[in-house]
Protein backbone atom coordinates (compact mmCIF):
# COMPACT_ATOMS: atom_id res chain seq x y z
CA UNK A 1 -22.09 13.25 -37.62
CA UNK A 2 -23.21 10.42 -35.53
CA UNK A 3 -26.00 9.58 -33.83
CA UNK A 4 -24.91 8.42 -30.01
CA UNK A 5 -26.23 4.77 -31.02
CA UNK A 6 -23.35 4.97 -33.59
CA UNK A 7 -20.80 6.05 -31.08
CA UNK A 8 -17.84 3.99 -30.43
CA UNK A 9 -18.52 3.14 -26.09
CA UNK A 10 -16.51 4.88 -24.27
CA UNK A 11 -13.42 2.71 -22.61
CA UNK A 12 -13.51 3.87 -18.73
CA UNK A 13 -10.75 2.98 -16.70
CA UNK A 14 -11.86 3.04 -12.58
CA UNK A 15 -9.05 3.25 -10.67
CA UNK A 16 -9.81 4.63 -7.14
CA UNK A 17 -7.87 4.29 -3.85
CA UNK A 18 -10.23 3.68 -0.49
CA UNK A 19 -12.32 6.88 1.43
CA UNK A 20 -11.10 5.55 4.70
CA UNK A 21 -14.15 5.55 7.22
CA UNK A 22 -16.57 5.03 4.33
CA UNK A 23 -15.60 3.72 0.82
CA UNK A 24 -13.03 0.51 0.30
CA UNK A 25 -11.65 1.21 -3.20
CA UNK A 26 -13.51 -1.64 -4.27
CA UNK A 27 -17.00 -0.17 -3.21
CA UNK A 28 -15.42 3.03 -4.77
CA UNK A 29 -15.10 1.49 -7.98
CA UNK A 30 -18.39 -0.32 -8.42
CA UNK A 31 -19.88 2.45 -7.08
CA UNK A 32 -17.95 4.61 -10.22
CA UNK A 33 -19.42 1.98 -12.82
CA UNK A 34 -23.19 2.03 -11.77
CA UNK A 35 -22.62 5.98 -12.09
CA UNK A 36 -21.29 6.13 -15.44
CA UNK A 37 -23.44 2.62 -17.04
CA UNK A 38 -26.62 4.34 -16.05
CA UNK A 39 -25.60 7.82 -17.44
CA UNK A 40 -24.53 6.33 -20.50
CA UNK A 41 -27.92 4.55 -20.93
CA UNK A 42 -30.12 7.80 -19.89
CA UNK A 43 -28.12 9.45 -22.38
CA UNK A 44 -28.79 6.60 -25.28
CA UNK A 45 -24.80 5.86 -25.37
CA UNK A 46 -23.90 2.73 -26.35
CA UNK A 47 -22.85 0.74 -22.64
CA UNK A 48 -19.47 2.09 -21.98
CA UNK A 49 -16.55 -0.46 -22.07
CA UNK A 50 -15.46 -0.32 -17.77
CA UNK A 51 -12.28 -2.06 -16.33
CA UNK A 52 -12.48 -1.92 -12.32
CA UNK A 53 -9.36 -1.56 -10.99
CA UNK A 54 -9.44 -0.82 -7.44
CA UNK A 55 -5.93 0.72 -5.86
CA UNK A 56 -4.37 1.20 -2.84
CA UNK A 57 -0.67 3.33 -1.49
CA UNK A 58 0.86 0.09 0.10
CA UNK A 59 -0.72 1.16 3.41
CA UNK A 60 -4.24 0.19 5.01
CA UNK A 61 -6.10 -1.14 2.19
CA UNK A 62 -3.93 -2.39 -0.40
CA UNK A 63 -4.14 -6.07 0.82
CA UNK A 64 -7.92 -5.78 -0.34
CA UNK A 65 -7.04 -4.13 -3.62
CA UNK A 66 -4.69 -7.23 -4.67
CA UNK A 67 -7.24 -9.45 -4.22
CA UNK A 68 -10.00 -7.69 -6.02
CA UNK A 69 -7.47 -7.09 -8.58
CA UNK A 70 -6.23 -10.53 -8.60
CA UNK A 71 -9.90 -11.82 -8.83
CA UNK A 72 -9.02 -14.47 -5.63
CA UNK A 73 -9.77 -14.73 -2.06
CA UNK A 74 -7.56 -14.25 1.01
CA UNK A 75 -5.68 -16.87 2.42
CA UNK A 76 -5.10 -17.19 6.51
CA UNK A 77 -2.05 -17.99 8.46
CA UNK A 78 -1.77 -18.20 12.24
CA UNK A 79 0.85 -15.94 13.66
CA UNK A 80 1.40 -13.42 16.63
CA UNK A 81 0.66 -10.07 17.29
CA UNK A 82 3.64 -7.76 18.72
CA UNK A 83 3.08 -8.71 21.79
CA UNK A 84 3.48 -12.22 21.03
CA UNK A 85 -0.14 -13.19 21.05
CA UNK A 86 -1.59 -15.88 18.81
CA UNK A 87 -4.26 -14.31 16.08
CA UNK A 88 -4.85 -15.35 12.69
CA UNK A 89 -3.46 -13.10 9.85
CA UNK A 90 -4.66 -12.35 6.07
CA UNK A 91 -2.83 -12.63 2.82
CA UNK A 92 -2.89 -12.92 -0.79
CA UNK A 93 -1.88 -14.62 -3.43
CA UNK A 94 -2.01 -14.46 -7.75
CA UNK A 95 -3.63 -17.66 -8.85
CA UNK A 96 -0.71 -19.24 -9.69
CA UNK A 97 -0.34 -19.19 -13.48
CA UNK A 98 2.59 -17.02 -13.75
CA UNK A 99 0.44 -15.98 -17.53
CA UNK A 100 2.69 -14.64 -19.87
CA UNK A 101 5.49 -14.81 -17.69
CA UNK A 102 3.91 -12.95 -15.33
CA UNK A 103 5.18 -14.11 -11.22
CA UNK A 104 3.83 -15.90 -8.98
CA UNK A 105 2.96 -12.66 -6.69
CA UNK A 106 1.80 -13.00 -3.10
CA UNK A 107 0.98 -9.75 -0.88
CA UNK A 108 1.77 -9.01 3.06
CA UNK A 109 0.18 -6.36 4.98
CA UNK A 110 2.45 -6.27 7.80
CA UNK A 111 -0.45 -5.04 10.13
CA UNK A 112 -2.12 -8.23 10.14
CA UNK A 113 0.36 -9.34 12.46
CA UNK A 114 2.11 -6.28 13.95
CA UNK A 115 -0.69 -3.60 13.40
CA UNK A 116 -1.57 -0.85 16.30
CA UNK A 117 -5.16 -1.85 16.31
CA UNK A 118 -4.58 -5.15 17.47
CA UNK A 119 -2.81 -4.53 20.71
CA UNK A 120 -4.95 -1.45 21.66
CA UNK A 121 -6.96 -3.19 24.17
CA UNK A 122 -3.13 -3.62 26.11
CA UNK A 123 -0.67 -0.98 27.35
CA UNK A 124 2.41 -1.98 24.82
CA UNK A 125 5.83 -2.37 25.77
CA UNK A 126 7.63 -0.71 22.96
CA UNK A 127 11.18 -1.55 23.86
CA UNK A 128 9.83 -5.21 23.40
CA UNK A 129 7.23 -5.27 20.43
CA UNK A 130 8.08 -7.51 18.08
CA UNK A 131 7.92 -7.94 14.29
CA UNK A 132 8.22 -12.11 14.44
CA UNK A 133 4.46 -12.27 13.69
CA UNK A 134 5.12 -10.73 9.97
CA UNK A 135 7.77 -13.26 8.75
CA UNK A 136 5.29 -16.40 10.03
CA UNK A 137 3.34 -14.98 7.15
CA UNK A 138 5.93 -14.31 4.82
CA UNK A 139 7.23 -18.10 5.68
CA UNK A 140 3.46 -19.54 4.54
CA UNK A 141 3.94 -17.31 1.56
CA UNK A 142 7.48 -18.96 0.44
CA UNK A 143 5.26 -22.71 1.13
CA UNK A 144 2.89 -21.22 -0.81
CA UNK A 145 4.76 -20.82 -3.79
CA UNK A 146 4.96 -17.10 -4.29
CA UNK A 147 8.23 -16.09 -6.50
CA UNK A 148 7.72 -12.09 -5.51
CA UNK A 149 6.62 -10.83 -2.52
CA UNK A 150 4.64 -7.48 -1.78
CA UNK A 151 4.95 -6.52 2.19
CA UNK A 152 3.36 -3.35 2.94
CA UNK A 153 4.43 -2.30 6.14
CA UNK A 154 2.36 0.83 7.16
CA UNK A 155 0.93 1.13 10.82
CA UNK A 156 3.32 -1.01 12.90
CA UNK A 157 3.48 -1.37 16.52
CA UNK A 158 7.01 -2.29 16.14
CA UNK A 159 10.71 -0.69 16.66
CA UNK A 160 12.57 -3.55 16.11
CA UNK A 161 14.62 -3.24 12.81
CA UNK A 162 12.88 -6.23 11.40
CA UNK A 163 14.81 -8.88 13.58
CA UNK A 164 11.52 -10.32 14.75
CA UNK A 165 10.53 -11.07 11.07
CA UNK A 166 13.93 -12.16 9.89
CA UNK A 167 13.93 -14.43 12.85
CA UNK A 168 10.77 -15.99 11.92
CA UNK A 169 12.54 -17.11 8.35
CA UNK A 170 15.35 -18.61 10.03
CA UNK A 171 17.86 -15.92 10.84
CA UNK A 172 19.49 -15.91 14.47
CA UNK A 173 20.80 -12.13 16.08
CA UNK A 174 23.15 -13.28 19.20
CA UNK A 175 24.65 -11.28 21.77
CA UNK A 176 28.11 -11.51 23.24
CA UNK A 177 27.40 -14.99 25.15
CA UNK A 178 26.48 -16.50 21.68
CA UNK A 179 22.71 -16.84 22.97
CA UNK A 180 19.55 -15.61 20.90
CA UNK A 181 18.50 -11.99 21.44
CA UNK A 182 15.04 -11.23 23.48
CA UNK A 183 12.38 -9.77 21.31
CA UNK A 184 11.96 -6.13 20.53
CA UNK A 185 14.03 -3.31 19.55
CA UNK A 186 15.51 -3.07 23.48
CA UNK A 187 17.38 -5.71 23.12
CA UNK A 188 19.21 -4.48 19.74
CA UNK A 189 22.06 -2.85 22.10
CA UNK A 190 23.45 -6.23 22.67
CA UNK A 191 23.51 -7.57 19.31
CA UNK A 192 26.91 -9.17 18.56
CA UNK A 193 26.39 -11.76 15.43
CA UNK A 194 24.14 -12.44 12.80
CA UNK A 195 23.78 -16.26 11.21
CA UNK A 196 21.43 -16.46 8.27
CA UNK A 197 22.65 -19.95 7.53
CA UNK A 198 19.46 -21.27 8.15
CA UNK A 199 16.91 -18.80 6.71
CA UNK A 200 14.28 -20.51 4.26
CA UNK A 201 15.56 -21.91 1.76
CA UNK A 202 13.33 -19.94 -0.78
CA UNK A 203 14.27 -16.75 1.31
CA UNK A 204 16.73 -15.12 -0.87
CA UNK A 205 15.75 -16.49 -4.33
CA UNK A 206 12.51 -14.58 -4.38
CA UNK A 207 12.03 -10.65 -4.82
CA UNK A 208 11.01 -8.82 -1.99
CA UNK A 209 9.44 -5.42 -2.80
CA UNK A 210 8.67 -3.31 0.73
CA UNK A 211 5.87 -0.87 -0.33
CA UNK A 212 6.22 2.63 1.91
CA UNK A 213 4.69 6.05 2.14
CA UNK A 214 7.70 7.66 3.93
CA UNK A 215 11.25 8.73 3.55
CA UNK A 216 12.38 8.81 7.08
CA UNK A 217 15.83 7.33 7.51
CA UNK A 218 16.99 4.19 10.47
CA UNK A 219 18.34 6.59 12.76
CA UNK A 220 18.59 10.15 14.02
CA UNK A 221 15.42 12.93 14.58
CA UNK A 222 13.62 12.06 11.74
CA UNK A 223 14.43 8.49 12.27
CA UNK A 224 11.73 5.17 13.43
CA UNK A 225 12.18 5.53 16.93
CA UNK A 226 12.03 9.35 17.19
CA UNK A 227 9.25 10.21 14.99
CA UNK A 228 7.17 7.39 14.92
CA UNK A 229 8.18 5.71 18.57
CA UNK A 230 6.06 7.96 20.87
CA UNK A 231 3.00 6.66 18.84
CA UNK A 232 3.60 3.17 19.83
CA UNK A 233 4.23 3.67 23.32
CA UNK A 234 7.33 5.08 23.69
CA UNK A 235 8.82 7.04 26.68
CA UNK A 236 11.50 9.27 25.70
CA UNK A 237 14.01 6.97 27.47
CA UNK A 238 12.74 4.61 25.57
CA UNK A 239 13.14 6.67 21.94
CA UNK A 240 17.03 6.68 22.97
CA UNK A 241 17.60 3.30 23.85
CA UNK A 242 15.40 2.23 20.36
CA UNK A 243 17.46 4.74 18.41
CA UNK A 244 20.57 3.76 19.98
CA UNK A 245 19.68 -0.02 18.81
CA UNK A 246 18.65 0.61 15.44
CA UNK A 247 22.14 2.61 15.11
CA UNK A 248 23.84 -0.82 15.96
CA UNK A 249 21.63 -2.97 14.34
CA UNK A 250 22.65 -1.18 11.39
CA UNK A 251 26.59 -1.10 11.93
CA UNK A 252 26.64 -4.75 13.02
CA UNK A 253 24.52 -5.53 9.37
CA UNK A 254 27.46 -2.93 7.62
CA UNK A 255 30.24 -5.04 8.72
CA UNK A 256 28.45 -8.44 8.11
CA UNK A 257 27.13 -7.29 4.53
CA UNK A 258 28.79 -4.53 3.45
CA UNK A 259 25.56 -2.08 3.21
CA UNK A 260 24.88 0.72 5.19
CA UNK A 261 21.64 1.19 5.96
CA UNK A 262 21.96 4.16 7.58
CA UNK A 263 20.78 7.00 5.59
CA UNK A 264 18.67 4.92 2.81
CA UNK A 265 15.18 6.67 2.84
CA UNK A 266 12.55 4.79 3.87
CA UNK A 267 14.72 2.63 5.89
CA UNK A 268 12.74 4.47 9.13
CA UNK A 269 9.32 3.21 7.96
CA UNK A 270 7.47 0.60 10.06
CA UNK A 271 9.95 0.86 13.15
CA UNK A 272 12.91 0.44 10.54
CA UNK A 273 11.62 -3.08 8.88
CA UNK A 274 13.67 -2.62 5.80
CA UNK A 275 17.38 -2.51 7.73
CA UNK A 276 17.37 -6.00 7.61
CA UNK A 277 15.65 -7.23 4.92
CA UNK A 278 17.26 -5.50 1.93
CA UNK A 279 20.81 -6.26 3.29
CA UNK A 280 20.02 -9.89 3.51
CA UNK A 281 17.27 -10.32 1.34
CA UNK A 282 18.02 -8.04 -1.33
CA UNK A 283 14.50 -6.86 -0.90
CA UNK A 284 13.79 -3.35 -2.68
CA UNK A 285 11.86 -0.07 -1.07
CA UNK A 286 9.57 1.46 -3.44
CA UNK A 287 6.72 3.99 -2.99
CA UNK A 288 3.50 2.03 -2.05
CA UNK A 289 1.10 3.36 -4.82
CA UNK A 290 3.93 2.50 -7.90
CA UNK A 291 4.28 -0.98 -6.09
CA UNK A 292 0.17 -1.73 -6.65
CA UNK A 293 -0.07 0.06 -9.55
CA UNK A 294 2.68 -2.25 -11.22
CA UNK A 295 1.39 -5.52 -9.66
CA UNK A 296 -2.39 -5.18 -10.81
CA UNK A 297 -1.18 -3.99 -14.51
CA UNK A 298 -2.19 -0.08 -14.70
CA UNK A 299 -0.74 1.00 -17.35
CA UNK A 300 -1.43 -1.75 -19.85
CA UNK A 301 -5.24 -1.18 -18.39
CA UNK A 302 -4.88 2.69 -19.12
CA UNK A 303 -2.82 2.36 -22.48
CA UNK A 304 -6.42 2.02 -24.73
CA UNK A 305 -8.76 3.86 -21.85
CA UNK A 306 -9.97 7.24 -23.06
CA UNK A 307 -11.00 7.83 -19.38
CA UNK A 308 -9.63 7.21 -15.93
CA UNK A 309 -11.69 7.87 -12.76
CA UNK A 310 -9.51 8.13 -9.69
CA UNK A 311 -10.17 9.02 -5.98
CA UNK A 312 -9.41 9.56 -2.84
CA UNK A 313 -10.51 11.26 0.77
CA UNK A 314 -8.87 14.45 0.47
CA UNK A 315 -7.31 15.22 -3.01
CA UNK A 316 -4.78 17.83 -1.72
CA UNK A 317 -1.11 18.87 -2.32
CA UNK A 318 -0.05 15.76 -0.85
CA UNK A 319 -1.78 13.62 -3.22
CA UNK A 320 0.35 14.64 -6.02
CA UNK A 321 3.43 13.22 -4.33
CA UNK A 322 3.38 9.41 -4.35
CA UNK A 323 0.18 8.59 -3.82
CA UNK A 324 -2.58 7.12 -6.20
CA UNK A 325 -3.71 10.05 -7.79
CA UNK A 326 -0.44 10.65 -8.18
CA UNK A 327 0.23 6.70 -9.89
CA UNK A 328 -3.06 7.00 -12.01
CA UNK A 329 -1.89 10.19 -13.61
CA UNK A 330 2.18 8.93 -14.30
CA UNK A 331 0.61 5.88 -16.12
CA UNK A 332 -1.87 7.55 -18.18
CA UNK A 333 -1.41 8.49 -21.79
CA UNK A 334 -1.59 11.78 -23.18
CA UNK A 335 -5.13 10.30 -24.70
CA UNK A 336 -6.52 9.39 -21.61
CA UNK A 337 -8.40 11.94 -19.70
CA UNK A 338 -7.64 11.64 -15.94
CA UNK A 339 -10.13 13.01 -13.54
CA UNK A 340 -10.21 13.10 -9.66
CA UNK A 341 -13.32 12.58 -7.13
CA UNK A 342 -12.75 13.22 -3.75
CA UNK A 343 -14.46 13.99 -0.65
CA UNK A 344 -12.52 17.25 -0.28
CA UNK A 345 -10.60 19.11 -2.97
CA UNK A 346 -8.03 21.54 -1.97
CA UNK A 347 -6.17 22.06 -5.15
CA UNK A 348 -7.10 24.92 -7.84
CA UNK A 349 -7.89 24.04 -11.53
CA UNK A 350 -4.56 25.72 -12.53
CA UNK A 351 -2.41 23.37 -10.38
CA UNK A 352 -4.83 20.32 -11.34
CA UNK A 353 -4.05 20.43 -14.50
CA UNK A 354 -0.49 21.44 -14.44
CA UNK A 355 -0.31 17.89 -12.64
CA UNK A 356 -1.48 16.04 -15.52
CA UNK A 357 -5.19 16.12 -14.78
CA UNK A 358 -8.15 17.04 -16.54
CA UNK A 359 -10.58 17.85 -13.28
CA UNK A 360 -11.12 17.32 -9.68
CA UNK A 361 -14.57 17.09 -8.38
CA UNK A 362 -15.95 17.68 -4.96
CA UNK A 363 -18.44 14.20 -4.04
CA UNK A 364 -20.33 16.88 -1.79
CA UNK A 365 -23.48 17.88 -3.42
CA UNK A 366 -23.70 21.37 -1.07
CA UNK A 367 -22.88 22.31 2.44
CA UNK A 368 -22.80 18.68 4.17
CA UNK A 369 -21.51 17.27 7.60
CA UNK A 370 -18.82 14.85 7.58
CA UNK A 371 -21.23 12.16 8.75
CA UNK A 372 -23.09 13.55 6.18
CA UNK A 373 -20.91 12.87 3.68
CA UNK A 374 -19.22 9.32 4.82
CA UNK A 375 -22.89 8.23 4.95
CA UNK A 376 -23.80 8.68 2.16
CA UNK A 377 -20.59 8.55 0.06
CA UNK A 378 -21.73 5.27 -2.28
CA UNK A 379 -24.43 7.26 -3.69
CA UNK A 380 -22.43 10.35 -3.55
CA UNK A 381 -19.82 8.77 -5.35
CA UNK A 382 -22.44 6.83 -8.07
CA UNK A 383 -23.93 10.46 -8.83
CA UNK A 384 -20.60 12.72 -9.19
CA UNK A 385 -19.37 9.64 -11.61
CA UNK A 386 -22.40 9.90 -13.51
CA UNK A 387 -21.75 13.52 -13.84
CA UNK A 388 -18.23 13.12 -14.83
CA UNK A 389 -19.49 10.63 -17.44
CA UNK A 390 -22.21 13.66 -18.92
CA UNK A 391 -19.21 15.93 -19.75
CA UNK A 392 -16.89 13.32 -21.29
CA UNK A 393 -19.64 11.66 -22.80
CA UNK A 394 -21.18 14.56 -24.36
CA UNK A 395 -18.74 15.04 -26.96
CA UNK A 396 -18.53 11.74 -28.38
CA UNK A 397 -20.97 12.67 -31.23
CA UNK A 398 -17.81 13.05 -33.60
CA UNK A 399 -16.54 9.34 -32.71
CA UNK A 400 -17.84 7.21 -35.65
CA UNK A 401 -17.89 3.06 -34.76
């Protein structure tokens, strides 16, 4: 047998998404390595071999996971707000090497622009919110270079069908009197023509991925303006003339493309951004955490790992449908242990590990307070990491070098 100087490190994998109101999956993760480095040196283990990989759904947060991932710093653009205010807006972009083939990849959080938060401080007019404020930074992103583009589109303020941001690259929706329509989804009702003829000229040779964490369709009860309307201001006279539009928009894009946008899933999500942009764009909808998960390499990082930390908030029945825990454990080999910390578990061992799992651990120490718990949820999270490491690391006596 081995002595644990003699052991062969241990190749950790940290792959956590954010604790929102307390943890950024980047503090997650470094948090997760000073856990397991110190255990592994109270324990006399050689220093175990740790790739940081921070993730993120496609909603709040993944903007700052690309970057860490990517290793480079955000970028700004000026834009405007969905109300049409100037602000400044954050993005990302890969360092430009294209290694190994590998694209140019720049990343859009559509909430830099369009976001809730930023037009709080305002009663919004949802029949006129507008997405235009998105596709000024998707335009610096084309200058920039960027040959795919990641727009995460969670937490709009928006019902327009994502005219505003097709507008922005070029594209002109005009009503019966041949004039440009007014902003926001109100105005969708009077949408006669659309002329793409002079979108940006890199606009349809890049690929557009559009990262969401819904199904809902365009149109109908389930639809943008029905379900997530009311949220964003919203009377329900309102929800029936922005329904009513988005059930145009969509007919008038049929009979100019030939693609019915009408019951795609996902179409609904961020006030129905996608029923314009994969019609004209070709751009793709794909569940947020497979779209980070592919653009920051997880699977090639899990392929030699013999341990993958994930986490999350609440680790719950909902986590095992398309979001990171969910990524982490449909990338990992059968060799690589995948365990779960979270500030809340609601799942029993049994259905754990019938997901693929090895455990889910609680980061509260006892009976805590929330504020209890977000306070101290660094330290938390160093400590139940270091534990994790003590079982997994325990049994690496019969690993020779």
């Amino acid at each position: 047998m081995t002595t644990p100087a003699q052991q062969r490190p241990l190749r950790i994998v940290l792959a956590p998404d954010s604790l929102k109101g307390s943890l950024s999956a980047q503090e997650a993760a470094l948090a997760m390595s000073a856990g397991v480095t110190a255990a592994a040196a109270r324990l006399g283990h050689p220093e175990p071999g740790v790739v940081l990989m921070p993730l993120a759904d496609g909603g709040e947060g993944t903007l700052d996971a690309l970057l860490a991932a990517w290793r480079v710093e955000a970028r700004t653009a000026p834009c405007h707000d969905a109300a049409g205010r100037a602000r400044t807006a954050r993005y990302g972009i890969s360092d430009g090497s294209g290694v190994h083939g590998a694209p140019i990849r720049g990343v859009l959080e559509a909430a830099e622009a369009n976001g809730l938060p930023l037009v709080a401080d305002r009663p919004l007019d949802a029949l006129t919110a507008t997405s235009y404020g998105v596709g000024e930074i998707a335009v610096r992103l084309l200058d920039d270079g960027a040959e795919e583009i990641l727009l995460c589109i969670g937490g709009s303020a928006t019902t327009d069908g994502g005219v505003g941001l097709l507008t922005a690259l070029g594209a002109r929706f005009l009503d019966a009197g041949n004039d440009p329509l007014a902003p926001g989804g109100g105005a969708l009702g009077a949408l006669a023509t659309i002329d793409v003829t002079g979108l940006h000229p890199r606009a349809r040779t890049v690929r557009w991925r559009i990262a969401v964490d819904v199904d809902n369709p365009l149109c109908g009860p389930r639809g943008a303006a029905a379900v997530f309307g009311p949220q964003k201001g919203a009377t329900p006279d309102d929800v029936a003339v922005l329904d009513a539009g988005l059930d145009h928009l969509a007919r008038v894009v049929a009979a100019s493309t030939g693609v019915d946008m009408l019951d795609v899933p996902g179409a609904g999500a961020a006030g129905g951004l996608p029923a314009v942009l994969v019609p004209f764009l070709g751009a793709e909808i794909v569940p947020g955490s497979a779209l980070v998960a592919d653009a920051v390499g997880l699977a090639a990082a899990l392929a030699a790992a013999d341990l993958v930390l994930t986490a999350e908030g609440s680790f719950d029945a909902q986590s095992l449908g398309g979001k990171v825990v969910h990524a982490v454990a449909a990338h990992a080999p059968a060799t690589c242990a995948v365990v779960v910390i979270a500030g809340r578990v609601q799942l029993p061992a049994a259905q754990v590990q019938e997901a693929g799992l090895a455990a889910a651990f609680s980061l509260a120490p006892g009976p805590v307070t929330l504020d209890e718990l977000i306070g101290g949820a660094s330290h938390l999270m160093e400590d139940a990491a270091a534990q994790v490491y003590g079982v997994f690391g325990a049994g690496r006596g019969q690993v020779s070098c």
